[in-house]
PDB file of N, CA and C in Angstrom:
ATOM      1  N   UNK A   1     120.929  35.869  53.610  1.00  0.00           N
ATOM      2  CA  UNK A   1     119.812  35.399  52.840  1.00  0.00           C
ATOM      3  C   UNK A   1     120.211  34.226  51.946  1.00  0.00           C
ATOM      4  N   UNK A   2     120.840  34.243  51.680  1.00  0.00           N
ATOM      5  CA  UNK A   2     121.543  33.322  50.612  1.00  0.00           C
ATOM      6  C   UNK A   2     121.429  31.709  51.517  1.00  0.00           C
ATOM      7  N   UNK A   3     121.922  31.207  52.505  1.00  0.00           N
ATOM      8  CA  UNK A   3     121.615  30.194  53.601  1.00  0.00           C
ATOM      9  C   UNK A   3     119.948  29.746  53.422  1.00  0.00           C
ATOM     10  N   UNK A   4     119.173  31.067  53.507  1.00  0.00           N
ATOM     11  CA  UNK A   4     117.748  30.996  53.484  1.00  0.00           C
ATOM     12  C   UNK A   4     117.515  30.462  52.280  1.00  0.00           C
ATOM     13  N   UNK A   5     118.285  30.872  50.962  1.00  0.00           N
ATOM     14  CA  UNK A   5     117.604  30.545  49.923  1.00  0.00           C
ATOM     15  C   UNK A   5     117.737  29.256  49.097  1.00  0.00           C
ATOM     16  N   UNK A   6     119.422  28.670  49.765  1.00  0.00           N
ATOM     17  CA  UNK A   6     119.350  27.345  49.186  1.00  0.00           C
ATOM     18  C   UNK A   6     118.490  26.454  50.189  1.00  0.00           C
ATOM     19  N   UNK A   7     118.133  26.293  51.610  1.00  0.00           N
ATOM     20  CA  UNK A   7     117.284  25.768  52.454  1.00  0.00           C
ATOM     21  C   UNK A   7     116.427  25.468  51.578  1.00  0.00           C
ATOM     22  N   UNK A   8     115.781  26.609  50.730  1.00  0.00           N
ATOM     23  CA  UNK A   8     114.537  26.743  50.470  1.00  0.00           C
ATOM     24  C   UNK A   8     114.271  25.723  49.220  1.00  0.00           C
ATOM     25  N   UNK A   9     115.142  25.548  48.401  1.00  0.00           N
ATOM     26  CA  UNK A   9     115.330  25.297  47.253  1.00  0.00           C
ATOM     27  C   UNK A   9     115.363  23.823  47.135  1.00  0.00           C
ATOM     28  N   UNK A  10     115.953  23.145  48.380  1.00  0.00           N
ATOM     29  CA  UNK A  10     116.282  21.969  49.047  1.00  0.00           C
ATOM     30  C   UNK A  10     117.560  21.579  49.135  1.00  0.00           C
ATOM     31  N   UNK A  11     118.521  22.501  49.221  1.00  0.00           N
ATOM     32  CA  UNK A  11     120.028  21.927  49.766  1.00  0.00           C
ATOM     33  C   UNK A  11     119.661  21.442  51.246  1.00  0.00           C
ATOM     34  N   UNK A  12     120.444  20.823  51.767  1.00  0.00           N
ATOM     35  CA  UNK A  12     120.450  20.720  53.182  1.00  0.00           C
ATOM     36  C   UNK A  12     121.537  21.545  53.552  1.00  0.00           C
ATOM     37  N   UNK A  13     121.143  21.548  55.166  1.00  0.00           N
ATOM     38  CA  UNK A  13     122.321  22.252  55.995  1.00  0.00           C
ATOM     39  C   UNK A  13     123.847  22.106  55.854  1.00  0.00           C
ATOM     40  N   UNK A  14     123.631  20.924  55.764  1.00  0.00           N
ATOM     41  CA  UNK A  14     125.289  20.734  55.653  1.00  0.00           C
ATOM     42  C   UNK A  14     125.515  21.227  53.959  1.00  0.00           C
ATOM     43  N   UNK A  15     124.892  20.719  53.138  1.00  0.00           N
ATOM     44  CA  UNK A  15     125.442  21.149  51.779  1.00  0.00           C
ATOM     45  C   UNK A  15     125.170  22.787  52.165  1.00  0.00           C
ATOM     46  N   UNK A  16     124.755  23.457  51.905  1.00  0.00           N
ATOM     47  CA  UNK A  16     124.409  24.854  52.131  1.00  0.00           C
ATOM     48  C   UNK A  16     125.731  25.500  52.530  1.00  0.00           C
ATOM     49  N   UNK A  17     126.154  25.232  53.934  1.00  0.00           N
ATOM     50  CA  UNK A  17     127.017  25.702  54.466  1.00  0.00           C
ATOM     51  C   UNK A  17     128.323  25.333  53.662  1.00  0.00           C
ATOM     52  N   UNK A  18     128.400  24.001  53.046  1.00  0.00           N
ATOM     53  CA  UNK A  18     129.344  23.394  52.217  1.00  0.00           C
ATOM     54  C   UNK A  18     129.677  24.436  51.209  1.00  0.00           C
ATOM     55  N   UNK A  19     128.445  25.071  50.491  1.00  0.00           N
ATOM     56  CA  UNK A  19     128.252  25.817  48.885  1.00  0.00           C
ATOM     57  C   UNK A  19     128.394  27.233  49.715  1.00  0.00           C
ATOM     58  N   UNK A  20     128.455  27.431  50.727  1.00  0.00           N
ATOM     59  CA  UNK A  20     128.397  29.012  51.064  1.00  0.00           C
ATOM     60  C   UNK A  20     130.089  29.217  51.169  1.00  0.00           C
ATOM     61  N   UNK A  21     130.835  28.120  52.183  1.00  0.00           N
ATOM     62  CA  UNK A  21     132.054  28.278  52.153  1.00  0.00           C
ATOM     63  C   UNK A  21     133.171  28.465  50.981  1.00  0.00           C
ATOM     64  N   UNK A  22     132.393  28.036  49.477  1.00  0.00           N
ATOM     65  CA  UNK A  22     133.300  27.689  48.431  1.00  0.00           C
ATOM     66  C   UNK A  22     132.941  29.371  47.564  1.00  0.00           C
ATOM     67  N   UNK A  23     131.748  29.328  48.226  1.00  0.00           N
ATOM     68  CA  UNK A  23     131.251  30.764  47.112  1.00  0.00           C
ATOM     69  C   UNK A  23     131.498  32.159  47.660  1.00  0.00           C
ATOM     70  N   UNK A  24     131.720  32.125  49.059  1.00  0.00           N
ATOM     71  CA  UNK A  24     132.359  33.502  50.083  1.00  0.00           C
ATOM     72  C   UNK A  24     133.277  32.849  50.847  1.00  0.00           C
ATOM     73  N   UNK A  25     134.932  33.059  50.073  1.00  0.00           N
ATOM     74  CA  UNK A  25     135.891  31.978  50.848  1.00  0.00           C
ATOM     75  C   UNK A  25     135.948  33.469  51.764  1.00  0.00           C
ATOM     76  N   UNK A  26     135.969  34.684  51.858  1.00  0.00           N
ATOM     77  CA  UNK A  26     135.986  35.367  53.461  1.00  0.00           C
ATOM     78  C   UNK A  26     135.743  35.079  54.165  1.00  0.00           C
ATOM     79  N   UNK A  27     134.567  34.296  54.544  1.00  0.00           N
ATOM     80  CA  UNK A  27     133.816  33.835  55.556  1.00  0.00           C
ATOM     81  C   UNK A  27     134.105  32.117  55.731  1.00  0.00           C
ATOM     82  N   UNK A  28     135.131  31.497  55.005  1.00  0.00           N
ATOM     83  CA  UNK A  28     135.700  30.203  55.086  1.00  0.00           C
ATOM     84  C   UNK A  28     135.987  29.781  56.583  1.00  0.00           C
ATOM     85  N   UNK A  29     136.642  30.591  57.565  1.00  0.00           N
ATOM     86  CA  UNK A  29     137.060  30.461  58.566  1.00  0.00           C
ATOM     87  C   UNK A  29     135.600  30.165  59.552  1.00  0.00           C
ATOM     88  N   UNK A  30     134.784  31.157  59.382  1.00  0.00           N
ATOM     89  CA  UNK A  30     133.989  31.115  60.084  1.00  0.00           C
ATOM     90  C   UNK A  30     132.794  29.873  60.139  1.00  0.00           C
ATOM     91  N   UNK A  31     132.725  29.536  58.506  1.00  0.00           N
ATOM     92  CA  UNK A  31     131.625  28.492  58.028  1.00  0.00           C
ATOM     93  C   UNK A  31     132.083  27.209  58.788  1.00  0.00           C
ATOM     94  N   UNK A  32     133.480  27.206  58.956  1.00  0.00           N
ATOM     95  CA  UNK A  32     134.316  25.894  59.414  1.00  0.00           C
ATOM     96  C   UNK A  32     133.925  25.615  60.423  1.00  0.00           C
ATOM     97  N   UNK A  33     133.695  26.775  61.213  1.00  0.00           N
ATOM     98  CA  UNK A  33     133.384  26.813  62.744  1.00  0.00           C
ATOM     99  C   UNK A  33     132.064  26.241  62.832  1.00  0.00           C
ATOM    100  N   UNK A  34     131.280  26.837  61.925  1.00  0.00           N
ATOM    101  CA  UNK A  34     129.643  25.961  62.511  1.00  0.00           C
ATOM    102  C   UNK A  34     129.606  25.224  62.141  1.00  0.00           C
ATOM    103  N   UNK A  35     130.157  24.803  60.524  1.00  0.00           N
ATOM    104  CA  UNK A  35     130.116  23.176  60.184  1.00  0.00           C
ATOM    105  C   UNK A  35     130.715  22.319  61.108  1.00  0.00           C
ATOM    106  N   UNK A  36     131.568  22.508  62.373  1.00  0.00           N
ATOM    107  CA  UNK A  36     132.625  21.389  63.081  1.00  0.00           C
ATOM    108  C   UNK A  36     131.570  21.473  64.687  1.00  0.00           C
ATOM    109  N   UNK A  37     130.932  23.067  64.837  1.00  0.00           N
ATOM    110  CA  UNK A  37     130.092  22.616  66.096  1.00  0.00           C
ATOM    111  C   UNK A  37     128.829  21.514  65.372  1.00  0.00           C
ATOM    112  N   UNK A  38     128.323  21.791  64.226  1.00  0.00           N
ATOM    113  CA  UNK A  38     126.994  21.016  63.848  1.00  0.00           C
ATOM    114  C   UNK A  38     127.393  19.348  63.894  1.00  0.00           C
ATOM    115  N   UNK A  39     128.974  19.272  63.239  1.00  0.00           N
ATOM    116  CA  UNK A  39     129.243  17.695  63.455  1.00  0.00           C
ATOM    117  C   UNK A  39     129.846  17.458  64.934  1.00  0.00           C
ATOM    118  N   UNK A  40     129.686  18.313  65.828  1.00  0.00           N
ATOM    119  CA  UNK A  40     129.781  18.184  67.265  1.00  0.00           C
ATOM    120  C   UNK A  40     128.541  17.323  67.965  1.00  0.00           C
ATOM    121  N   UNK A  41     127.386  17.906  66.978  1.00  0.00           N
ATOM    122  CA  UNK A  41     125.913  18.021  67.409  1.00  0.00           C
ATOM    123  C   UNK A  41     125.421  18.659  67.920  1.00  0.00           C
ATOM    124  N   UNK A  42     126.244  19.952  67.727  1.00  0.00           N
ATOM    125  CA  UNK A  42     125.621  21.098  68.575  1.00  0.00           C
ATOM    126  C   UNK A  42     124.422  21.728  67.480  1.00  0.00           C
ATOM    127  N   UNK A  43     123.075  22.096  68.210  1.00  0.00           N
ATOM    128  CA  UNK A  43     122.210  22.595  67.306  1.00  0.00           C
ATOM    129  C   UNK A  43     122.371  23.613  66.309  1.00  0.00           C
ATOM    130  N   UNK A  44     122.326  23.898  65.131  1.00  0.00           N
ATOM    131  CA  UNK A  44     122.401  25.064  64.533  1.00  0.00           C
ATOM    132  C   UNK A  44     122.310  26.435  65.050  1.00  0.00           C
ATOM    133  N   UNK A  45     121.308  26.799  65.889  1.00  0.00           N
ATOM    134  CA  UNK A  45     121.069  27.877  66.728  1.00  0.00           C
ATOM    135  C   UNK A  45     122.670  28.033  67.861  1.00  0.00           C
ATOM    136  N   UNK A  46     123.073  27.021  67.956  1.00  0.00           N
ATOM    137  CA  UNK A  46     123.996  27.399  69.282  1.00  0.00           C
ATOM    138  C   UNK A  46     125.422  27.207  68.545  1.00  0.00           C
ATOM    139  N   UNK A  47     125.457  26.499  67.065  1.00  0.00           N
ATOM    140  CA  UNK A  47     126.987  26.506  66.388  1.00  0.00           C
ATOM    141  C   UNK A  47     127.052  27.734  65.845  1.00  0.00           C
ATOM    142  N   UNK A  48     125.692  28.729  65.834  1.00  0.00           N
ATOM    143  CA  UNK A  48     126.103  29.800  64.919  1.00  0.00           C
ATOM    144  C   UNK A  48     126.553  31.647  66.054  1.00  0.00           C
ATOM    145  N   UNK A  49     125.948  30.825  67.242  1.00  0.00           N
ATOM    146  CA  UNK A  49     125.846  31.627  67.757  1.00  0.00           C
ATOM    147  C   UNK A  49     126.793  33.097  68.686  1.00  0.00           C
ATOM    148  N   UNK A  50     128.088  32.800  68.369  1.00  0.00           N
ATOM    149  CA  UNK A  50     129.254  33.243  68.420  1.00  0.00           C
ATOM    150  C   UNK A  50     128.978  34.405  67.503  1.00  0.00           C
ATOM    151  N   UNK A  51     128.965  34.364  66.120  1.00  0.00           N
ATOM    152  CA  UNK A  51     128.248  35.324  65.355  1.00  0.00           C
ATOM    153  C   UNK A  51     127.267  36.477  65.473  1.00  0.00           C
ATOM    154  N   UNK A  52     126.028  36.166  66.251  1.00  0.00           N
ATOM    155  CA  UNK A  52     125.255  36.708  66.412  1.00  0.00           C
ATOM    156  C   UNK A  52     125.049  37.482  67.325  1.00  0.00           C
ATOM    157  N   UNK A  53     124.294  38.464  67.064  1.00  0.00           N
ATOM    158  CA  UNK A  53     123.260  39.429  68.717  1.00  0.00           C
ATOM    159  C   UNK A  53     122.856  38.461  69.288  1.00  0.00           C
ATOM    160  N   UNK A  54     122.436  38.820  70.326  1.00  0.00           N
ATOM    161  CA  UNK A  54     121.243  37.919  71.349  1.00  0.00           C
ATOM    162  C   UNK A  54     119.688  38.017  70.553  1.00  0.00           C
ATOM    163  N   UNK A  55     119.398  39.158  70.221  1.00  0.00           N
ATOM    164  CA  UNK A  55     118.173  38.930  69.413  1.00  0.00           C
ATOM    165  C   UNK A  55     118.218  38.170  68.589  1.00  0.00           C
ATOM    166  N   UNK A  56     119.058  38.061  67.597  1.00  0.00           N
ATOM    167  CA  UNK A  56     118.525  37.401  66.489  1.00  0.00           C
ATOM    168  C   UNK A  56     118.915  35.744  66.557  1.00  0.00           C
ATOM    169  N   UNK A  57     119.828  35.238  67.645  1.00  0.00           N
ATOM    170  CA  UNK A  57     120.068  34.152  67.956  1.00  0.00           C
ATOM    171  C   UNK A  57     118.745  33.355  68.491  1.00  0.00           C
ATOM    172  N   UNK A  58     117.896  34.274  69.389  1.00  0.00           N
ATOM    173  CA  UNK A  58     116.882  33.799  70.404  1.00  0.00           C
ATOM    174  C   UNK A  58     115.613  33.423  68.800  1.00  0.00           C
ATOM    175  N   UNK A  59     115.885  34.560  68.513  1.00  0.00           N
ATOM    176  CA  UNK A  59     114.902  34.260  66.652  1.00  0.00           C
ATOM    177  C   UNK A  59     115.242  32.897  65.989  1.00  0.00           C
ATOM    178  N   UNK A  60     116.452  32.296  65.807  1.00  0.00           N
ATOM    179  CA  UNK A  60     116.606  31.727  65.301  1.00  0.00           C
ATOM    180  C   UNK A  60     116.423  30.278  65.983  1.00  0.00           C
ATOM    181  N   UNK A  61     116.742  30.261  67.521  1.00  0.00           N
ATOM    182  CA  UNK A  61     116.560  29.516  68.482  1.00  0.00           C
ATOM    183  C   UNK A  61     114.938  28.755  68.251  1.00  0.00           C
ATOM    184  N   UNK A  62     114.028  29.901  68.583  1.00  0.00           N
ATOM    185  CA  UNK A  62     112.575  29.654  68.547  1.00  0.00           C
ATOM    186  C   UNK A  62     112.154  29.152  66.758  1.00  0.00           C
ATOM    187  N   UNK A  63     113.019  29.370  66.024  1.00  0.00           N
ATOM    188  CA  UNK A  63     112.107  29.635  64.649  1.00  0.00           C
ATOM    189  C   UNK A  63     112.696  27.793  64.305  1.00  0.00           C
ATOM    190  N   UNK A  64     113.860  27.731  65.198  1.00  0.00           N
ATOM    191  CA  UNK A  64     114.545  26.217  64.579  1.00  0.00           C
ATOM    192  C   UNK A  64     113.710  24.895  66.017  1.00  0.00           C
ATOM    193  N   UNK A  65     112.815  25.295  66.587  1.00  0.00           N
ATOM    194  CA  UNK A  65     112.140  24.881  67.920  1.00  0.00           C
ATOM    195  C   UNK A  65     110.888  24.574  67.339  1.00  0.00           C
ATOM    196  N   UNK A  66     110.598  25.121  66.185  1.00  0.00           N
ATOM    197  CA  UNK A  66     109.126  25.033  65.940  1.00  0.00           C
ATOM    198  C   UNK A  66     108.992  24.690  64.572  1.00  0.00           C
ATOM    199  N   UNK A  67     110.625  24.630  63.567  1.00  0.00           N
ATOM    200  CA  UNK A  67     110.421  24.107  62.808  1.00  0.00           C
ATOM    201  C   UNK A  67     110.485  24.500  61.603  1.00  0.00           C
ATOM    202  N   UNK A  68     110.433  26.124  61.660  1.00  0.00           N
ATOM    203  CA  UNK A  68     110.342  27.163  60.666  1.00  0.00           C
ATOM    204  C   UNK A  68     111.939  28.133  60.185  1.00  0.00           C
ATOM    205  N   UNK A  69     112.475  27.121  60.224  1.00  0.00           N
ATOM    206  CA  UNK A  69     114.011  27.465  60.165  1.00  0.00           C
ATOM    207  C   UNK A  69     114.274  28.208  58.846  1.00  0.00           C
ATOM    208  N   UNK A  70     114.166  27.882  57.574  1.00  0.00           N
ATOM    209  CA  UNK A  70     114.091  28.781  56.426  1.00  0.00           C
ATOM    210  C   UNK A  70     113.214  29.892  56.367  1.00  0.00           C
ATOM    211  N   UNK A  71     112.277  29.699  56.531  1.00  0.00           N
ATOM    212  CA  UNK A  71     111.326  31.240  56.523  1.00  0.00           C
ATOM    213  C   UNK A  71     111.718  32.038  57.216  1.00  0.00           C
ATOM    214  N   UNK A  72     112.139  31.855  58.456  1.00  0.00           N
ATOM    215  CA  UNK A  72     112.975  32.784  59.759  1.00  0.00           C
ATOM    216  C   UNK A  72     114.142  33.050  59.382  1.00  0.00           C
ATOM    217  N   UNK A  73     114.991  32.416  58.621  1.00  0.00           N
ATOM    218  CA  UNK A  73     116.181  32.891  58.103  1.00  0.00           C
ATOM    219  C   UNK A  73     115.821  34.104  56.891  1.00  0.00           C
ATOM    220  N   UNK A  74     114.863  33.826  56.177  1.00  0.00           N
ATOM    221  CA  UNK A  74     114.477  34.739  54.961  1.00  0.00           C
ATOM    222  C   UNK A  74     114.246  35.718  55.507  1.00  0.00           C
ATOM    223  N   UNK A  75     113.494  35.817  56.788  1.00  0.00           N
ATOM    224  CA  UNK A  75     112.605  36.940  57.112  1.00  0.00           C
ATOM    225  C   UNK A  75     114.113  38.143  57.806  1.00  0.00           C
ATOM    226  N   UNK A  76     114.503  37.068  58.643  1.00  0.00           N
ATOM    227  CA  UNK A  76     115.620  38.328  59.080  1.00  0.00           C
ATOM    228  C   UNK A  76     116.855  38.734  58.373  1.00  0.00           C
ATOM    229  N   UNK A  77     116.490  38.051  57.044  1.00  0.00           N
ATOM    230  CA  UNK A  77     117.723  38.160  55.956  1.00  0.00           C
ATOM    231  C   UNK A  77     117.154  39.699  55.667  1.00  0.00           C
ATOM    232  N   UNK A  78     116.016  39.454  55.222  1.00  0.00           N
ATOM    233  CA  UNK A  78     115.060  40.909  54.829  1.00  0.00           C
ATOM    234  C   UNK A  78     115.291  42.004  55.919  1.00  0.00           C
ATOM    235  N   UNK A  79     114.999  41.987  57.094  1.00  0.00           N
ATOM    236  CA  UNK A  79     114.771  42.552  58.329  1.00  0.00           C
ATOM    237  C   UNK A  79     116.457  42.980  58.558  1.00  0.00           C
ATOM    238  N   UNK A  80     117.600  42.923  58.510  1.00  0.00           N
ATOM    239  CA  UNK A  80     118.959  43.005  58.193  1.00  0.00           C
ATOM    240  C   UNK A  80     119.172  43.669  57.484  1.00  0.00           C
ATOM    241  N   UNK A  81     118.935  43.280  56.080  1.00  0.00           N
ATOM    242  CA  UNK A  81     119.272  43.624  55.072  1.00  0.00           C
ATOM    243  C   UNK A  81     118.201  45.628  55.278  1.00  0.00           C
ATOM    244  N   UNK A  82     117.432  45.601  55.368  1.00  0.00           N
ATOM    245  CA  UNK A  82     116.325  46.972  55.758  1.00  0.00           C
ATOM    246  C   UNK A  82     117.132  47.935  56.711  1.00  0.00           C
ATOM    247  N   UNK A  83     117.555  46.787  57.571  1.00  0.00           N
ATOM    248  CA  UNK A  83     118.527  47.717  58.677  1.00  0.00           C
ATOM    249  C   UNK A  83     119.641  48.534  58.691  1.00  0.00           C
ATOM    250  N   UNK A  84     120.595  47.707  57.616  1.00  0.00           N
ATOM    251  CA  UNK A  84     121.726  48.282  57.301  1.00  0.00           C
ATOM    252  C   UNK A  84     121.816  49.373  56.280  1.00  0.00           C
ATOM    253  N   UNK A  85     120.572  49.578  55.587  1.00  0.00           N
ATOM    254  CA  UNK A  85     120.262  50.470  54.043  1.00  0.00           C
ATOM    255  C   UNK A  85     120.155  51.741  55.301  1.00  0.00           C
ATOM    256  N   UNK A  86     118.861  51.302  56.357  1.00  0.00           N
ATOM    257  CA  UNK A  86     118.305  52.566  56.792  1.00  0.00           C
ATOM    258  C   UNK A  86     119.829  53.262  58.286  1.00  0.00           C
ATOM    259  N   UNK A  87     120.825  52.490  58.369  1.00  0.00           N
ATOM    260  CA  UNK A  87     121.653  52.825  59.008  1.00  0.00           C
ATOM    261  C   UNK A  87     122.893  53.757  58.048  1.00  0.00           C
ATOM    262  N   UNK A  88     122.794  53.334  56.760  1.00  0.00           N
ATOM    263  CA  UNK A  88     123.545  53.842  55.857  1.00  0.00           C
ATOM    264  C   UNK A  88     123.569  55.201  55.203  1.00  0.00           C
ATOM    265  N   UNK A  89     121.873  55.492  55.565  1.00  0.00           N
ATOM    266  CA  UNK A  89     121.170  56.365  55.060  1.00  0.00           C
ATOM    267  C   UNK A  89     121.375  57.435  56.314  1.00  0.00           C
ATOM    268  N   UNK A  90     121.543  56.947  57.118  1.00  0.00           N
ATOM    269  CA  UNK A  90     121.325  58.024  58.346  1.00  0.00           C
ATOM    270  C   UNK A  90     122.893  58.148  59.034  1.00  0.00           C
ATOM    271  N   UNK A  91     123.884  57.657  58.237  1.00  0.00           N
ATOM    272  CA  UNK A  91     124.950  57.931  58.131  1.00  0.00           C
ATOM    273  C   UNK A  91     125.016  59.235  57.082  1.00  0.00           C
ATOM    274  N   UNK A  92     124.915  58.927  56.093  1.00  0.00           N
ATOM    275  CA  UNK A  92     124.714  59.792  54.749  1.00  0.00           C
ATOM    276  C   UNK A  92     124.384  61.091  55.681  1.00  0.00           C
ATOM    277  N   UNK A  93     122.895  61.012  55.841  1.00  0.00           N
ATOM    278  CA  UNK A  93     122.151  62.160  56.114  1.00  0.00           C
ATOM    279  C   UNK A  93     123.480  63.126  57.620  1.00  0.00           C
ATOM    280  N   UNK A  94     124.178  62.529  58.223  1.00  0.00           N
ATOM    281  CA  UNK A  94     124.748  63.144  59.664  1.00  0.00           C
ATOM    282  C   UNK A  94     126.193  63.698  58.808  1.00  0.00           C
ATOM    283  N   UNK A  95     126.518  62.899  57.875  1.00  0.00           N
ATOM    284  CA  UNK A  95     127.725  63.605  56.984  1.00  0.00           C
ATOM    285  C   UNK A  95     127.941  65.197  56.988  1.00  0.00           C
ATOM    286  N   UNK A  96     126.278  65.678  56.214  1.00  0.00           N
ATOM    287  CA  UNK A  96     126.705  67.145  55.763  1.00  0.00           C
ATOM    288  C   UNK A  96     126.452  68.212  56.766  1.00  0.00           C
ATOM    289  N   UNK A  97     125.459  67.978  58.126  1.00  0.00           N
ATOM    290  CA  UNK A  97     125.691  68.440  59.498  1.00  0.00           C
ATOM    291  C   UNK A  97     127.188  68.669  60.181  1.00  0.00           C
ATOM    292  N   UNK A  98     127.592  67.473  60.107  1.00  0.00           N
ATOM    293  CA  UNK A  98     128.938  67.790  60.454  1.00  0.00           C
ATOM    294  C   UNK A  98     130.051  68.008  60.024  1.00  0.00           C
ATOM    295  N   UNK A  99     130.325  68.130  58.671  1.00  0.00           N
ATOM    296  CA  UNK A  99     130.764  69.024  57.902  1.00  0.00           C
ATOM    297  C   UNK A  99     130.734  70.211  57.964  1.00  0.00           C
ATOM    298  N   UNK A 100     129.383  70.622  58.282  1.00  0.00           N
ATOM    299  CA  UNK A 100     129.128  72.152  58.527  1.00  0.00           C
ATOM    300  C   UNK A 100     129.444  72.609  59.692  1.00  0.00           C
ATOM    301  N   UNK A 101     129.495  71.770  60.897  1.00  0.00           N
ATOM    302  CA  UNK A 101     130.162  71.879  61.973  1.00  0.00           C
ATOM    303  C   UNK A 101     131.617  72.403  61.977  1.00  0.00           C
ATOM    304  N   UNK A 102     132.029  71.421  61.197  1.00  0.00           N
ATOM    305  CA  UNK A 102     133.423  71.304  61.023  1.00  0.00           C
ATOM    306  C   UNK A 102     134.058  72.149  60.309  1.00  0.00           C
ATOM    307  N   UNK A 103     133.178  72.872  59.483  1.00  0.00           N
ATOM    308  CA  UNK A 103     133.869  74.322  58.538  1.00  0.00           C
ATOM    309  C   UNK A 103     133.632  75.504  59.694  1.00  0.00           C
ATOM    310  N   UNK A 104     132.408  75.181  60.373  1.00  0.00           N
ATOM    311  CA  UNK A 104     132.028  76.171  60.938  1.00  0.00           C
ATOM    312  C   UNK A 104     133.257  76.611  62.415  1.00  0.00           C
ATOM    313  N   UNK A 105     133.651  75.674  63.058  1.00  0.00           N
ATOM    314  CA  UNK A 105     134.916  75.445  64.062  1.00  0.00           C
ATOM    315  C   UNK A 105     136.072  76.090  63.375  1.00  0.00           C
ATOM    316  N   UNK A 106     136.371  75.603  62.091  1.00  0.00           N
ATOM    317  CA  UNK A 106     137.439  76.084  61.859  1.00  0.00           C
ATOM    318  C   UNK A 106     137.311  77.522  60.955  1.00  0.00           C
ATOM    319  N   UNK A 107     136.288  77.645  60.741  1.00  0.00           N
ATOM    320  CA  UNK A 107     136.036  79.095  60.388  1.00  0.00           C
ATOM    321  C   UNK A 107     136.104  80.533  61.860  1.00  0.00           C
ATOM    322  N   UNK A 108     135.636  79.797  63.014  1.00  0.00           N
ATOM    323  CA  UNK A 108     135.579  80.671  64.514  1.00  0.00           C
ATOM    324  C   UNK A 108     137.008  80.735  64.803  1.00  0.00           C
ATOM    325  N   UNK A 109     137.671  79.663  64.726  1.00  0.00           N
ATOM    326  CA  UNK A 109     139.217  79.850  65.144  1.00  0.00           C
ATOM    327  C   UNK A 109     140.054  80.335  64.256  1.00  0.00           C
ATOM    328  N   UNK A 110     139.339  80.726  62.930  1.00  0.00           N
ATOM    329  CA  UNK A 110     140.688  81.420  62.097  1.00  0.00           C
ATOM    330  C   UNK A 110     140.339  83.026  61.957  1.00  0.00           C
ATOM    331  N   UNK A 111     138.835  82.958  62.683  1.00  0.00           N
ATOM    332  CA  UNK A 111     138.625  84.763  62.884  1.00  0.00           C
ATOM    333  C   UNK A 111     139.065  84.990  63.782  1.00  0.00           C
ATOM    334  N   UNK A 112     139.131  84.181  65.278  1.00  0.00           N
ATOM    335  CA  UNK A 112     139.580  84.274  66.443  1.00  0.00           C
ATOM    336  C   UNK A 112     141.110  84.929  66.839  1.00  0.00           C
ATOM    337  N   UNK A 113     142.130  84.151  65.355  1.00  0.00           N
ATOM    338  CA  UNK A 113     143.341  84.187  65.290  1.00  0.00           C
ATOM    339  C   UNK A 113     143.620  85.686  64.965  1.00  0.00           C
ATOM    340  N   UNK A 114     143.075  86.070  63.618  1.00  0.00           N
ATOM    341  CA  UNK A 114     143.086  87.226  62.889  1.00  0.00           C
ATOM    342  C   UNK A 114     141.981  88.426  63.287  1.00  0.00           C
ATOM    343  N   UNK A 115     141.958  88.566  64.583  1.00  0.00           N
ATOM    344  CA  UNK A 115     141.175  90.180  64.939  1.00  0.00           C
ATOM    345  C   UNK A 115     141.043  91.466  63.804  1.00  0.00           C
TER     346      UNK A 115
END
């Protein structure tokens, strides 16, 4: 989201990616990579695309085709960001199932042992 939000604000692409690399040097390696395909001239959609699913590349493909390149970045910043809460959550939730599994296994094999 952050990409989405200086777009929005009016950085350009290249500054953006410039201010993203200095502010998440983790991702330094990677920013390098699309900043060197974009001064290739490779389209944004296809320098980033190493990164991505196929869905959300083809999203970004169509959304940078028609023009709507920041809003489409916002939207699946949101749409991401929703995904990973409700994947986190349903991690959480499978925790104490199998826990109970897991007491429950080793509770059968230590009656099993001791007749």
């Amino acid at each position: 989201m952050l990409l989405a939000d200086l777009l929005a604000v009016g950085f350009s692409l290249g500054e953006a990616l410039t201010f993203i690399k200095v502010v998440i040097p983790a991702k330094k390696h990677q920013i390098e990579q699309i900043i060197s395909g974009l001064e290739r001239g490779d389209s944004f959609s296809k320098a980033i695309k190493p990164f991505l699913n196929e869905d959300i590349f083809y999203q970004i493909l169509i959304s940078e085709k028609h023009g709507d390149l920041s809003e489409s970045l916002q939207s699946l910043g949101i749409y991401l960001t929703a995904k990973q809460k409700q994947q986190t959550k349903l991690l959480q939730l499978l925790e104490y199932p199998a826990l109970l599994l897991i007491f429950l296994g080793a509770l059968m094999v230590g009656c099993k042992r001791h007749p």
